[in-house]
Every structure is written in C-alpha cells, then in structure tokens.
Protein backbone atom coordinates (compact mmCIF):
# COMPACT_ATOMS: atom_id res chain seq x y z
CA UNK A 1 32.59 2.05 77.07
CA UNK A 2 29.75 -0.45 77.74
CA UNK A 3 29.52 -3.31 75.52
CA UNK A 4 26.90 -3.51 72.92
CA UNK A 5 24.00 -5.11 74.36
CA UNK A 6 23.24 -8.76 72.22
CA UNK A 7 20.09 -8.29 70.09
CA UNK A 8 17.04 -9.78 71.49
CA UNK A 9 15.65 -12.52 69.16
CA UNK A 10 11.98 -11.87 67.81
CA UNK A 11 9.84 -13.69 69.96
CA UNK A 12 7.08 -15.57 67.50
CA UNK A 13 3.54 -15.46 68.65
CA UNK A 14 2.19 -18.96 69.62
CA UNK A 15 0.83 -20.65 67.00
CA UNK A 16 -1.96 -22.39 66.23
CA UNK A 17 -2.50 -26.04 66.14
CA UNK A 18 -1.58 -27.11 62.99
CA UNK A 19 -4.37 -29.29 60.89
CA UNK A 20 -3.94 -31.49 58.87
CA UNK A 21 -4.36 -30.86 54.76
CA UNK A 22 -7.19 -33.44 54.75
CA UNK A 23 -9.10 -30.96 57.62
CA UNK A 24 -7.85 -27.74 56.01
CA UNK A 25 -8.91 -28.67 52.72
CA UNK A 26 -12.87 -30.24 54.41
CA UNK A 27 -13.22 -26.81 56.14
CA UNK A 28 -12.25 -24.95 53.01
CA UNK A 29 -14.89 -26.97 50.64
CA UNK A 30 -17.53 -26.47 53.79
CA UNK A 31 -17.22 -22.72 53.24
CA UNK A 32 -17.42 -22.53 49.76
CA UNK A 33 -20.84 -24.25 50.19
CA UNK A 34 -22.19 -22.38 52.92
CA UNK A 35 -21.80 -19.25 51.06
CA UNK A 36 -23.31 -20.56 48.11
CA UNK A 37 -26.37 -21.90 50.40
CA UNK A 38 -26.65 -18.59 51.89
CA UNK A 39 -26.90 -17.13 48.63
CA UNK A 40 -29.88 -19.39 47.97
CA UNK A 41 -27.94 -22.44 46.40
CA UNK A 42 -30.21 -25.80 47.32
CA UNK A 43 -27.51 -27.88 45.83
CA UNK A 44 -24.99 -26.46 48.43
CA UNK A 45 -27.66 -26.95 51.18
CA UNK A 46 -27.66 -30.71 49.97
CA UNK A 47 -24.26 -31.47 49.89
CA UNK A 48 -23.51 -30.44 53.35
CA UNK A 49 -25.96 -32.32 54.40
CA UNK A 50 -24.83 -35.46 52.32
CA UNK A 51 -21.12 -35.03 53.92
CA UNK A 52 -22.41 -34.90 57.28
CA UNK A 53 -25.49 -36.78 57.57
CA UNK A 54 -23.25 -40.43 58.17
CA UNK A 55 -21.39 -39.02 61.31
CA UNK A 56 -24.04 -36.99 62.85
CA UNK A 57 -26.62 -39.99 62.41
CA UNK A 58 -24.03 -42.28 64.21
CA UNK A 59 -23.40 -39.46 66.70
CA UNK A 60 -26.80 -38.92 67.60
CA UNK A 61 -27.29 -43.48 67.94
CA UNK A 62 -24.66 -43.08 70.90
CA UNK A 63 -26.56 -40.56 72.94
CA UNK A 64 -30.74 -41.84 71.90
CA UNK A 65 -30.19 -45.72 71.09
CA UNK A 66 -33.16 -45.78 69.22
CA UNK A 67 -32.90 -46.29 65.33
CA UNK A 68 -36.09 -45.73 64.61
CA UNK A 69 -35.86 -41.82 66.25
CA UNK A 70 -32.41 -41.36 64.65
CA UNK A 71 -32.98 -40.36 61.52
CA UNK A 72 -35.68 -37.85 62.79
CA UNK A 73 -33.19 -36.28 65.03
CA UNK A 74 -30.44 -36.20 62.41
CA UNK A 75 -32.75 -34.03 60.19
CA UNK A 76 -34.12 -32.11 62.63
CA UNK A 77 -30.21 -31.27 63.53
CA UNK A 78 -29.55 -29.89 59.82
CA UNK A 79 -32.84 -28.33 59.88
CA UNK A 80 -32.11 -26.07 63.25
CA UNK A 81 -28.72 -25.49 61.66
CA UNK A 82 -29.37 -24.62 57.80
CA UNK A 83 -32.06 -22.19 59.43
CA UNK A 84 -29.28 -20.27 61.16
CA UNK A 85 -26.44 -20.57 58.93
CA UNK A 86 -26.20 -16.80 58.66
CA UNK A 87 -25.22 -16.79 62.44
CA UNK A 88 -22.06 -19.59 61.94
CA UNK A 89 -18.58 -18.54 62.65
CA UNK A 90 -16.26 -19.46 60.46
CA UNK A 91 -13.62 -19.02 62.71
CA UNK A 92 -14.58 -22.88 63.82
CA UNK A 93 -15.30 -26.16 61.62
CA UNK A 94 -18.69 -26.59 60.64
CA UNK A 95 -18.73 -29.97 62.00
CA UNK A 96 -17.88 -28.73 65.44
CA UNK A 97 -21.01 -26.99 65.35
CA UNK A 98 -23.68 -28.87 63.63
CA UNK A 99 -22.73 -31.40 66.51
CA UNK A 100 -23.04 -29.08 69.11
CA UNK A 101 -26.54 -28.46 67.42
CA UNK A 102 -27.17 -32.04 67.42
CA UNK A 103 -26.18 -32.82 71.10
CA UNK A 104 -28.77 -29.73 72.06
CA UNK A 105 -31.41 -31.72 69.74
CA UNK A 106 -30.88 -35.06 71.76
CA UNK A 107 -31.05 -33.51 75.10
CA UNK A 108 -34.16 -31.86 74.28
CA UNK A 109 -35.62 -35.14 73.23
CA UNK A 110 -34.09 -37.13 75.98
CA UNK A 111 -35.85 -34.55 78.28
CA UNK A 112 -38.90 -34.45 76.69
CA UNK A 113 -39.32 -38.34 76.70
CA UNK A 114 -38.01 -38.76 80.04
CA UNK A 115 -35.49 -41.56 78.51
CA UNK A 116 -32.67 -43.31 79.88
CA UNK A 117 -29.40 -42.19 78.27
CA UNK A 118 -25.80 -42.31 77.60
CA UNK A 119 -24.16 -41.74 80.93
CA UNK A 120 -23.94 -37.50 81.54
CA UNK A 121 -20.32 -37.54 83.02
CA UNK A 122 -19.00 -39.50 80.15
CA UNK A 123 -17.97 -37.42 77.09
CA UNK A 124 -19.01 -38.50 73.37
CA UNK A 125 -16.52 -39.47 70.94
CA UNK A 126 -17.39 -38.50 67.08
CA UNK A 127 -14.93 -37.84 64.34
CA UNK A 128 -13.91 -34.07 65.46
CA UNK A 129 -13.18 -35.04 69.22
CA UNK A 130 -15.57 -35.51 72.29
CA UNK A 131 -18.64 -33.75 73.34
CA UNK A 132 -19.84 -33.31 77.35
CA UNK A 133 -23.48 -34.09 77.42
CA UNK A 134 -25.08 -32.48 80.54
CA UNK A 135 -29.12 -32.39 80.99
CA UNK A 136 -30.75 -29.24 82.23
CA UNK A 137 -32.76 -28.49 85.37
CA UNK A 138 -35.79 -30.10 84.58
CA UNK A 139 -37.52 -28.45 88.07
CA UNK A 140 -41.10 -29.07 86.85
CA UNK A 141 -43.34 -25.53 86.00
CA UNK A 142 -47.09 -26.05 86.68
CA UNK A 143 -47.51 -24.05 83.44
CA UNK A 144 -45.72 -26.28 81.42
CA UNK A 145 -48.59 -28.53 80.24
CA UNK A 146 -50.71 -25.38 79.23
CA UNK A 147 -47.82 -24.11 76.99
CA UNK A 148 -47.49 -27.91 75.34
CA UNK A 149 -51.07 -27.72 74.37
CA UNK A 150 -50.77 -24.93 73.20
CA UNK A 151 -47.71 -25.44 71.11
CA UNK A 152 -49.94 -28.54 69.43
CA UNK A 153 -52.31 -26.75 68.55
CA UNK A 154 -50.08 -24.40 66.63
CA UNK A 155 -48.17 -27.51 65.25
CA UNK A 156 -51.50 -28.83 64.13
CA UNK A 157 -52.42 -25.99 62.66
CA UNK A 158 -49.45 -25.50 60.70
CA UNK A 159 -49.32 -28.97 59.68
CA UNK A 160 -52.76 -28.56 58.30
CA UNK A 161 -51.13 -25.37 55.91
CA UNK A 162 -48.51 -27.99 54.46
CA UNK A 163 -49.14 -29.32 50.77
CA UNK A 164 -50.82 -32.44 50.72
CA UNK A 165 -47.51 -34.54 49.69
CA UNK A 166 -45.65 -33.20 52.61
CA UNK A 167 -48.76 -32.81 55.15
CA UNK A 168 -49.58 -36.62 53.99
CA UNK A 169 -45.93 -38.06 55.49
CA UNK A 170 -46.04 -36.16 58.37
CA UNK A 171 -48.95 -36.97 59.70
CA UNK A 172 -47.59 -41.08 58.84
CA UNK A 173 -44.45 -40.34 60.73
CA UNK A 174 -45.60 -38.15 63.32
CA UNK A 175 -49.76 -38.70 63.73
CA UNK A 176 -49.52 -42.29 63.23
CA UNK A 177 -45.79 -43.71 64.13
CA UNK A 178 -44.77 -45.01 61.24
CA UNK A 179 -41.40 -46.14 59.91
CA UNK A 180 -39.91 -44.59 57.00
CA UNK A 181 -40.24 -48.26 55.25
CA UNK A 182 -43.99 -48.14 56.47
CA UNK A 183 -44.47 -44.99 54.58
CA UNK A 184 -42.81 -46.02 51.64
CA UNK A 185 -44.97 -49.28 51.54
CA UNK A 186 -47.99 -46.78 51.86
CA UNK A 187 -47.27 -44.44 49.75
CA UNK A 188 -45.54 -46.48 47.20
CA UNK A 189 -42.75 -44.33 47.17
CA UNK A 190 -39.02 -44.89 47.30
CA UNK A 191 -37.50 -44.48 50.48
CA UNK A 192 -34.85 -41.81 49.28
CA UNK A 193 -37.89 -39.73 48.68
CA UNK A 194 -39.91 -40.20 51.73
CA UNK A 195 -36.98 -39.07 53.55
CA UNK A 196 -36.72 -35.96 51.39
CA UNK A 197 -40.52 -34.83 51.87
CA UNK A 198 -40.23 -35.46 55.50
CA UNK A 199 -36.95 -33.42 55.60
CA UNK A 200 -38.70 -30.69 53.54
CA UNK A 201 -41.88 -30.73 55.33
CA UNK A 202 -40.01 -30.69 58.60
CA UNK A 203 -37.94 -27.74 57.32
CA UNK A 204 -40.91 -25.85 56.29
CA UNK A 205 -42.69 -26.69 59.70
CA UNK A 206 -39.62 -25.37 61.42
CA UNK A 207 -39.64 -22.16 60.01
CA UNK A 208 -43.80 -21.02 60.05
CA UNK A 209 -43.46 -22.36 63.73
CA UNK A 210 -40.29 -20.35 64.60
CA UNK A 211 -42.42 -16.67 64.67
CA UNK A 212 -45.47 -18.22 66.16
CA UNK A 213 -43.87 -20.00 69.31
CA UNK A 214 -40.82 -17.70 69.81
CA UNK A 215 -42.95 -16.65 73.20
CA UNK A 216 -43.28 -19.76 74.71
C-alpha cells in the first residue's frame, strides 16, 4: 500500500508591512477626523490641518525656496485637498496624499513662474518617505495667454463677490504683494488671523472658481 502522503503546510498569504503603533494609531485618529469633516465638522477640518501644516510647509521650502510663497502654497495644498476629501482612499495614509497634492501644487507654481528648482531626478525626503518630482511638457500653446486672461478676469470677478474682510486680504496678499506681517501691520490684526481669512477666502475662491473654469 502507498504511504500516506505528508500533509502540506498552509501556505500564509504575504503580509503586509507591518507599521508601527505610533503610524497605526496617526492613521486611525486621521480617519476619525475626516469622517467627521465630511460630515460637516470645521473643528475636524482644523485639526488636520494643524497636524499637517509643519511637515507639508517644510516639504513644500525644499522644492520652492521661497518663504515668503510657502505659506501660500501650504494652504492652497489643504485647500485642493479638503475640497476633495470625499474622493480619498483610505486604503493609504492621509499624509501620503496631501503630499502628493502638495508636490502637484509646487510644480504648477514652479511652471507657472518659470523658477529654478530642486533638481527633477532627485527624490524629496519628508516624514512618510520620498517623493519624485518631474515637470510636465511645458510645449508652449499660442492660446494659452487668451485662456490666462480670461481666467483673471473670472478670478477678479469672484474676488470682487468675497466679503469685505476676506476680499480686503486678498487683494493685500495677492493685488498688492504683501507679507502676512505687512497685512497684519495694516490691518491691525494678529497674524494667526490674517492667516485664517486668507485661508478662508482662498478656500471660498477655490470653490466659486472650480465650476466656472472647469473648461479651461
């Protein structure tokens, strides 16, 4: 009679790498929040953005160089990414993708300004691991300057729509080029709050702009 074949051990599926309880327990508080901000929970909305505002500002220094753009890049980051929370996959960190948002934000600057940069074929280190920074085609369109003007004119436009408080430091930031410590002198405000109108004015911006460009 044949011998009874040996029994095949269970082969495990591969597993995943392991994180560490610090990183389980950040990616467990950041979903909590998000689904209280996507309830409608401005508190949640604030405290993501007061966890990550530190390491995406010092992110997005690396790749611009310019402290006096930083701050308007870091908020225009968590803008572009609180206005499409709904579309974020949990089955990644948050962080991992707010600085994929923020990379996208800096190269549309750097493009934009025609700055030099951070060297393309050298990845960025942040907190969660590196990031490849490549630039787009920028093969020049001849209608390219008609669609700018016509983008700020609907920029103007909405900008004129914003109440005065928040219309008032925009045009100081954006109109005029003025620091944040500029506007704060100006306005005799504190600086925590000059940051928080342009943030909100910004955010507001972003979204009446998003239906009216989304052909360009």
């Amino acid at each position: 009679m044949p011998k009874n074949p040996r029994p095949q051990k269970a082969v495990s599926p591969p597993s995943r790498t392991k994180q560490s309880p610090k990183k389980l327990k950040s990616r467990k508080e950041d979903s909590r929040l998000i689904h209280r901000a996507l309830k409608g929970d401005n508190t949640a909305y604030r405290k993501l953005m007061e966890k990550y505002h530190d390491p995406i500002y010092v992110f997005v220094l690396k790749i611009v160089h310019d402290r006096s753009q930083v701050e308007d890049l870091t908020q225009e980051a968590f803008i572009k990414a609180f206005a499409s929370l709904k579309n974020f996959n949990e089955e990644y960190a948050f962080s991992t993708w707010l600085y994929k948002i923020a990379t996208n934000n800096c190269i549309d600057y750097i493009r934009k300004k025609k700055l030099p940069t951070y060297s393309i074929d050298k990845p960025i280190a942040s907190k969660d691991g590196e990031y490849q920074f490549e630039l787009p085609d920028q093969t020049f369109a001849a209608d390219r300057d008609i669609i700018a003007n016509q983008k700020s004119r609907l920029l103007a436009a909405a900008i004129d729509e914003l109440p005065e408080k928040y219309r008032r430091v925009i045009q100081l930031r954006h109109v005029e080029e003025q620091s944040y410590e500029e506007i704060a002198t100006a306005l005799k405000l504190p600086i925590g709050t000059v940051k928080a109108h342009i943030f909100r004015a910004r955010e507001m911006l972003y979204k009446s702009l998003r239906k009216r460009i989304r052909h360009y």
